[in-house]
Each structure stands twice: as structure tokens, then as C-alpha cells.
N, C-alpha and C. Protein backbone atom coordinates (compact mmCIF):
# COMPACT_ATOMS: atom_id res chain seq x y z
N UNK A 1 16.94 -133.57 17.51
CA UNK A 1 16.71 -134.85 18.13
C UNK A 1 17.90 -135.77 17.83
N UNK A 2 18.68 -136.01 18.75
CA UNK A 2 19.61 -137.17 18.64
C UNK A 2 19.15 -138.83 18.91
N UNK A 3 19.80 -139.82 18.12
CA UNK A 3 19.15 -140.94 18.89
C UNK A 3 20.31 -141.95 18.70
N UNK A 4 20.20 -142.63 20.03
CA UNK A 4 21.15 -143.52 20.01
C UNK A 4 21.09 -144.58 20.39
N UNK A 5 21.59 -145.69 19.52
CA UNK A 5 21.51 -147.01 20.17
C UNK A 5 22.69 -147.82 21.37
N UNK A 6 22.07 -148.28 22.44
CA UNK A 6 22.10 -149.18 22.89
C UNK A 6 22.12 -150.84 23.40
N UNK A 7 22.21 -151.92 22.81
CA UNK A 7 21.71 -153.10 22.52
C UNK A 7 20.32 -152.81 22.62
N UNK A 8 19.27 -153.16 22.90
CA UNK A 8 17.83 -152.63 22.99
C UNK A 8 17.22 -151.70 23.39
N UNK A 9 18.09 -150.59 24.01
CA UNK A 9 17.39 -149.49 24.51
C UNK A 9 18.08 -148.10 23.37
N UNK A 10 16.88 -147.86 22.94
CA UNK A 10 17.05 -146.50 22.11
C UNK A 10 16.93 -145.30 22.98
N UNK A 11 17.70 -144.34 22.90
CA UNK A 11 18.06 -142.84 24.08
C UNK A 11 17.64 -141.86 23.03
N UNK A 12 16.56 -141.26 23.21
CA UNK A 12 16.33 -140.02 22.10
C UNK A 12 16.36 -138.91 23.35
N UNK A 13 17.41 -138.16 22.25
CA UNK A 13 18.08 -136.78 23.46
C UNK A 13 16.82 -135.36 22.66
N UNK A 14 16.11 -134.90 23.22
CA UNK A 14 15.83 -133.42 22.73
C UNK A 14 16.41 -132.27 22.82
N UNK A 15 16.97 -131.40 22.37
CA UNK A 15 17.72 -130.00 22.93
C UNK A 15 17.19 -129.14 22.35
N UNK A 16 16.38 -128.71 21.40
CA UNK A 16 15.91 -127.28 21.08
C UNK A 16 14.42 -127.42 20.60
N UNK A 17 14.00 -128.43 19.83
CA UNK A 17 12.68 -128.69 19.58
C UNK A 17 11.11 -128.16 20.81
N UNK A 18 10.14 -127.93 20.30
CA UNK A 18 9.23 -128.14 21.32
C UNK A 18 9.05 -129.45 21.35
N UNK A 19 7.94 -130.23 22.91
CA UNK A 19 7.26 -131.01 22.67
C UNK A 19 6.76 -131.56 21.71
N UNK A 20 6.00 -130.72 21.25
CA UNK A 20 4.82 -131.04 20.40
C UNK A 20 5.83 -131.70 18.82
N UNK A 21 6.62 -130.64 18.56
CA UNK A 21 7.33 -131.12 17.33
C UNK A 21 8.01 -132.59 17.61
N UNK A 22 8.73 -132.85 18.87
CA UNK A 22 9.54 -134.07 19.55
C UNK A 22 8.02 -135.24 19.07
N UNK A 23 7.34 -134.93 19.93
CA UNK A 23 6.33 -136.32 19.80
C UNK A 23 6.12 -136.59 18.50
N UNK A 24 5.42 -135.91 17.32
CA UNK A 24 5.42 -135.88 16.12
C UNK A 24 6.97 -136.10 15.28
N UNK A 25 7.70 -136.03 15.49
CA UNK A 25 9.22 -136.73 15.21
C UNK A 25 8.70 -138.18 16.00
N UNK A 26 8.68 -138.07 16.76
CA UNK A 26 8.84 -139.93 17.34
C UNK A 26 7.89 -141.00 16.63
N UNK A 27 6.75 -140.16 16.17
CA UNK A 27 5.39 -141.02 15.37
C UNK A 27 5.89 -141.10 14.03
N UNK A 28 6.59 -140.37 13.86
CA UNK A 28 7.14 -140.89 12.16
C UNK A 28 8.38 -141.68 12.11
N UNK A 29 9.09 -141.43 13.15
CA UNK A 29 9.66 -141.87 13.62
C UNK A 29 10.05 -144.02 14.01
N UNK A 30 8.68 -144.33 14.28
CA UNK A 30 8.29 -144.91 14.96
C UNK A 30 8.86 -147.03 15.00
N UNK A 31 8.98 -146.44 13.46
CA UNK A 31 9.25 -148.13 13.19
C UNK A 31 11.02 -148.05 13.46
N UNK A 32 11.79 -147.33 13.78
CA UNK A 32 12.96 -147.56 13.84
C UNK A 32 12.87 -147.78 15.10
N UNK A 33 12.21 -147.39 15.74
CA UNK A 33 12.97 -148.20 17.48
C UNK A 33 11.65 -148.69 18.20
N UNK A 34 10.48 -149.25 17.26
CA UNK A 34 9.37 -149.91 18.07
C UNK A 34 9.95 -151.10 18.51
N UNK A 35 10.57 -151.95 18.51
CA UNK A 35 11.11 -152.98 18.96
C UNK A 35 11.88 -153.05 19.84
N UNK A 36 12.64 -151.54 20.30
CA UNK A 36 13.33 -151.43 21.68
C UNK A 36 12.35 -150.67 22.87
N UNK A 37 13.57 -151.19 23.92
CA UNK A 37 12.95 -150.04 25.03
C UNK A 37 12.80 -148.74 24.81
N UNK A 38 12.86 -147.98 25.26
CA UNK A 38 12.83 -146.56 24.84
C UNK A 38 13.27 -145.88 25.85
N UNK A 39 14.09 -144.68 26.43
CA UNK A 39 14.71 -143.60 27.02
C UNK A 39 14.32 -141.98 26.03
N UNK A 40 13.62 -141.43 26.69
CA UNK A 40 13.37 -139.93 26.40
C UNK A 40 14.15 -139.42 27.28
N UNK A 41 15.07 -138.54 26.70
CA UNK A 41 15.87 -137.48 27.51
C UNK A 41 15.48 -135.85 27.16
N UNK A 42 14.80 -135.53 28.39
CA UNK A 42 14.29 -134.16 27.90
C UNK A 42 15.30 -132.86 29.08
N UNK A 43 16.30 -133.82 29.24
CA UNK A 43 17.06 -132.85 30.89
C UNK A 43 17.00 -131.51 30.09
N UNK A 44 17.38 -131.32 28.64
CA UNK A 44 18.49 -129.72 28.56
C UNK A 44 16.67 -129.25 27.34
N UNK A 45 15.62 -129.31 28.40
CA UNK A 45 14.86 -128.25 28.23
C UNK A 45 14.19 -127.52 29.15
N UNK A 46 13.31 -126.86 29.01
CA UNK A 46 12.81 -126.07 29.88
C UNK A 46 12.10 -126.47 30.93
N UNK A 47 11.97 -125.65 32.31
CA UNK A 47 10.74 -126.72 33.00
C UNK A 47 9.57 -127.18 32.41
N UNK A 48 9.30 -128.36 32.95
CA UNK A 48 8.12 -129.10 31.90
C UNK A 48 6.77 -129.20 32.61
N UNK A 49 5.69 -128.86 31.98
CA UNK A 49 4.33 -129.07 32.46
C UNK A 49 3.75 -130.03 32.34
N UNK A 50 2.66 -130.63 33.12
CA UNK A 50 1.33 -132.00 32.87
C UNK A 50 0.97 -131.71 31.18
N UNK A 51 0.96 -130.56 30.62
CA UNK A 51 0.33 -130.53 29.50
C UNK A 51 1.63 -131.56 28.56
N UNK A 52 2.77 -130.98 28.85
CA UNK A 52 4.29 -131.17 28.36
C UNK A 52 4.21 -132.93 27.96
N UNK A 53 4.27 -133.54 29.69
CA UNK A 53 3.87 -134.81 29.62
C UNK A 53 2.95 -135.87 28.71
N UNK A 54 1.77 -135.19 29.06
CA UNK A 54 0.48 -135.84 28.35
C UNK A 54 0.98 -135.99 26.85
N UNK A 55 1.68 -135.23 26.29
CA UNK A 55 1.43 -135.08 24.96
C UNK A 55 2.34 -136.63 24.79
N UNK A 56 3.42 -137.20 25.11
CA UNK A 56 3.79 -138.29 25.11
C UNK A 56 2.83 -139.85 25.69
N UNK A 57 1.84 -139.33 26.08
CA UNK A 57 0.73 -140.51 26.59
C UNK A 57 0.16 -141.33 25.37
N UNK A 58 -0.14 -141.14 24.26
CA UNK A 58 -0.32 -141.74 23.21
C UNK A 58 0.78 -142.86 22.75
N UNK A 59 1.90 -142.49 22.59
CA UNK A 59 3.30 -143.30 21.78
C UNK A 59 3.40 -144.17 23.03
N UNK A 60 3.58 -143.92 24.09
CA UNK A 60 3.68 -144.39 25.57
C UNK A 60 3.00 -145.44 25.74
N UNK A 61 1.72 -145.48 25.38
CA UNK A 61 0.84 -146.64 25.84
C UNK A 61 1.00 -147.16 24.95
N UNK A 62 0.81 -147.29 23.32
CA UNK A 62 1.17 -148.17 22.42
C UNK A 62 2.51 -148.60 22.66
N UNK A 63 3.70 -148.15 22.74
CA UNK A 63 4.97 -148.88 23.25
C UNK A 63 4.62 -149.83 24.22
N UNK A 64 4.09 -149.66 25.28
CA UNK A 64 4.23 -150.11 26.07
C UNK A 64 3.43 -151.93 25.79
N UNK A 65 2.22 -151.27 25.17
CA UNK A 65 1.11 -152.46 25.08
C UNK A 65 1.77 -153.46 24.11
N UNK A 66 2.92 -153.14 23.76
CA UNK A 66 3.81 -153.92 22.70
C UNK A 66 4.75 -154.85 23.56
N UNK A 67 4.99 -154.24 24.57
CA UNK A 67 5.79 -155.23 25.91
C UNK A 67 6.94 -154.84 25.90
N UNK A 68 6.76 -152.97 25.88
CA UNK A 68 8.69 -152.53 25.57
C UNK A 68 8.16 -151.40 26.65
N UNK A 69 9.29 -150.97 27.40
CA UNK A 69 9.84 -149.89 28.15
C UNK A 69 9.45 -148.71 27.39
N UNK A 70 8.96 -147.58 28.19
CA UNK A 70 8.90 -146.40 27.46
C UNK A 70 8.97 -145.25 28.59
N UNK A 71 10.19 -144.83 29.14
CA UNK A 71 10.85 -143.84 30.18
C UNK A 71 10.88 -142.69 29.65
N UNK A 72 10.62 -141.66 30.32
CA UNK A 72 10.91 -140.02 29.71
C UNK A 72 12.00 -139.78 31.03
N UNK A 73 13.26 -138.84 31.08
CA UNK A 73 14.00 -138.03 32.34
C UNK A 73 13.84 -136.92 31.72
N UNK A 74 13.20 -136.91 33.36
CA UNK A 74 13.55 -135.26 33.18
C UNK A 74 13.06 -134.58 34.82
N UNK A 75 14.12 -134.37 35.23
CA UNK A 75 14.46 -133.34 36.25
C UNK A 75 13.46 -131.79 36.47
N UNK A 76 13.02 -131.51 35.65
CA UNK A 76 12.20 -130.71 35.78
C UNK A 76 11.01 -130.29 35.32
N UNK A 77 9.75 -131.39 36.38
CA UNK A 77 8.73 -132.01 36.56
C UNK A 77 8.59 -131.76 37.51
N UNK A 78 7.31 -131.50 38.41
CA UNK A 78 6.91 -132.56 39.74
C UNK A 78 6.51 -133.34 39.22
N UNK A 79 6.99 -134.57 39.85
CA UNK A 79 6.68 -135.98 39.88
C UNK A 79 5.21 -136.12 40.17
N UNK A 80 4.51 -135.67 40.90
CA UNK A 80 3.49 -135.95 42.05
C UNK A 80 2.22 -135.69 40.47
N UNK A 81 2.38 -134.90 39.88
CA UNK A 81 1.80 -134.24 38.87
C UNK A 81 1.29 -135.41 37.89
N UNK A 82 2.49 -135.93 37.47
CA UNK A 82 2.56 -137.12 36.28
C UNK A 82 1.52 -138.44 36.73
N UNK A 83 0.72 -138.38 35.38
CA UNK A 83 0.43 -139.57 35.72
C UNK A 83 0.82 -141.11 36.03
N UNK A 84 -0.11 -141.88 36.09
CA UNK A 84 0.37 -143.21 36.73
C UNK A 84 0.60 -144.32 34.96
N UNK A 85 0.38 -143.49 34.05
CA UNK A 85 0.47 -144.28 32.92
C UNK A 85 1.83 -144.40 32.16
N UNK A 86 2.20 -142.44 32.68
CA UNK A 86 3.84 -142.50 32.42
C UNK A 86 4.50 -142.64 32.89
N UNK A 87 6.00 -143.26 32.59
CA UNK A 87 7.06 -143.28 33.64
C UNK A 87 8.19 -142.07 33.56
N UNK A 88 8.28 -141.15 34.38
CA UNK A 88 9.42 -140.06 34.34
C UNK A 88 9.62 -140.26 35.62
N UNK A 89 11.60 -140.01 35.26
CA UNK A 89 12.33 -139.78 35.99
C UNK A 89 13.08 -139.28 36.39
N UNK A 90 13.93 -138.51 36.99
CA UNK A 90 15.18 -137.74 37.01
C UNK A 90 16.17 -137.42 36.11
N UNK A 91 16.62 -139.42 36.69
CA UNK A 91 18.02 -139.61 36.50
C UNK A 91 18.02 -140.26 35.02
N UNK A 92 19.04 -140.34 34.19
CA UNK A 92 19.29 -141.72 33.02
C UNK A 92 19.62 -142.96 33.93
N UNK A 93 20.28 -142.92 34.82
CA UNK A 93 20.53 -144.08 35.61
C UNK A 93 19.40 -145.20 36.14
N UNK A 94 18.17 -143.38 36.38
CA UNK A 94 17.32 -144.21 37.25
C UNK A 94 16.21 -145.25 35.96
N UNK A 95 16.68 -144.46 34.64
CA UNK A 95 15.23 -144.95 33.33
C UNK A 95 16.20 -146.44 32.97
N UNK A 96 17.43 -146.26 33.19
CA UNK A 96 17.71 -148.10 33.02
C UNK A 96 17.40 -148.66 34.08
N UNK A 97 17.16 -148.33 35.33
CA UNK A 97 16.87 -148.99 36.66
C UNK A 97 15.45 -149.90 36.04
N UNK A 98 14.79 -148.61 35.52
CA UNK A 98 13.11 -149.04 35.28
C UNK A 98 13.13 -150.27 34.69
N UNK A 99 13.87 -150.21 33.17
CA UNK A 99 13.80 -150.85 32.08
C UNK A 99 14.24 -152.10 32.65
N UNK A 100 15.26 -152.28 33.29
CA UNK A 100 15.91 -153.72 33.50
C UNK A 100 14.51 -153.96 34.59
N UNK A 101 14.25 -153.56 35.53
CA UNK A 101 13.08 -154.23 36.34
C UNK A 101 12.04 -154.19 35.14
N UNK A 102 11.24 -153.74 34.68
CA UNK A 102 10.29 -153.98 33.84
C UNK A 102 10.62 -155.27 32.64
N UNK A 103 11.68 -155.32 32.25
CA UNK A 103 12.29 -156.34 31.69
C UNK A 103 11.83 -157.60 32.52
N UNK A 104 12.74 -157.73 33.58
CA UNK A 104 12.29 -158.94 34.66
C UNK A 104 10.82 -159.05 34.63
N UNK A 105 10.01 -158.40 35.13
CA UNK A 105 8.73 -158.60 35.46
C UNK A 105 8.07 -159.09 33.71
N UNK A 106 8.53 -158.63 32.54
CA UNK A 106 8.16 -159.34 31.50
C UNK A 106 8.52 -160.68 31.37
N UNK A 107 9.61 -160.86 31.73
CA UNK A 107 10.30 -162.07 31.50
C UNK A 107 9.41 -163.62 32.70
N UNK A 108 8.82 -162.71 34.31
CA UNK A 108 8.10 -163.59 34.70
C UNK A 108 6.63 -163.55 34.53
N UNK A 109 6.46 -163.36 33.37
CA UNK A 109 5.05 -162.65 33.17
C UNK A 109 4.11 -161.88 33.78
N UNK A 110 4.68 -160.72 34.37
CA UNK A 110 3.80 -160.21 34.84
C UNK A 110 3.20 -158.95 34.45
């Protein structure tokens, strides 16, 4: 697990870990980047399943209910699959797209 800062957005890269071990790294994890946005980069693993996903739905909604960004990329997903609670995306381009709009919409309270 690599992680890197950004002014507020933390990028945690995975490359060999499972899921399951990644999420459990991020919960102990947790107080070093609860205060930023968040970027999950899962591109350089395997195709990923709904089960794959879900397992990040826990850290996800508490991030979120905190009023911070919490993006997973990853390219190999169907989209259509994922729920409406997580946000995955492709691109890294497209998980700062999110963050800066989700930013705004915090900023006008919404």
C-alpha cells in the first residue's frame, strides 16, 4: 500500500495486497487521512467484483458522513454493478473531477 499526499486529498495506491487485507490496512489506518478526501487506486489489480467493492462500503460511509470525499478507480468494474453509496471510477482524473464537485456542493451546503 502506498500513500500519498496531496494538499487534502490522500491517493492510497494498492498493488499486490487482497481487498480484504487493503480495507483492514485503511481501518487502522484511519486517523492519518480521516480529515482528507480520499482517492483509492486499485487500477494494477485484478478484475474486481460487487463482493470486491462492498467490502469498502463501511470506511466509505463513515468518510463520507464526516463531509470528506471517498473515490475508489478502478477500470475494472462494471460500473452498472456498484452501488449508489460508492463512488468508482475509471480514471484518477475523473476521482479529482468528483472531489472538487463534491467539495463545491459542501461548500454550498448541499
Amino acid at each position: 500500500m502506498i500513500l500519498d499526499q496531496d494538499g487534502n486529498i490522500a491517493t492510497i495506491t494498492q498493488e499486490k495486497a487482497t481487498i480484504v487485507e487493503l480495507v483492514k490496512k485503511l481501518k487502522e489506518l484511519y486517523p492519518k487521512f480521516k480529515n482528507d478526501n480520499v482517492i483509492v487506486s486499485l487500477t494494477s489489480l485484478k478484475p474486481l467484483g460487487l463482493d470486491d467493492i462492498v467490502e469498502f462500503l463501511q470506511i466509505s460511509n463513515k468518510h463520507r458522513g464526516a463531509k470528506h470525499s471517498f473515490v475508489i478507480v478502478s477500470d475494472k468494474i462494471d460500473l452498472d454493478i456498484v452501488p449508489d453509496e460508492i463512488v468508482v471510477v475509471p480514471t484518477t482524473q475523473e476521482a479529482y473531477d468528483i472531489i472538487e464537485m463534491e467539495e463545491m456542493e459542501r461548500d454550498l451546503g448541499f
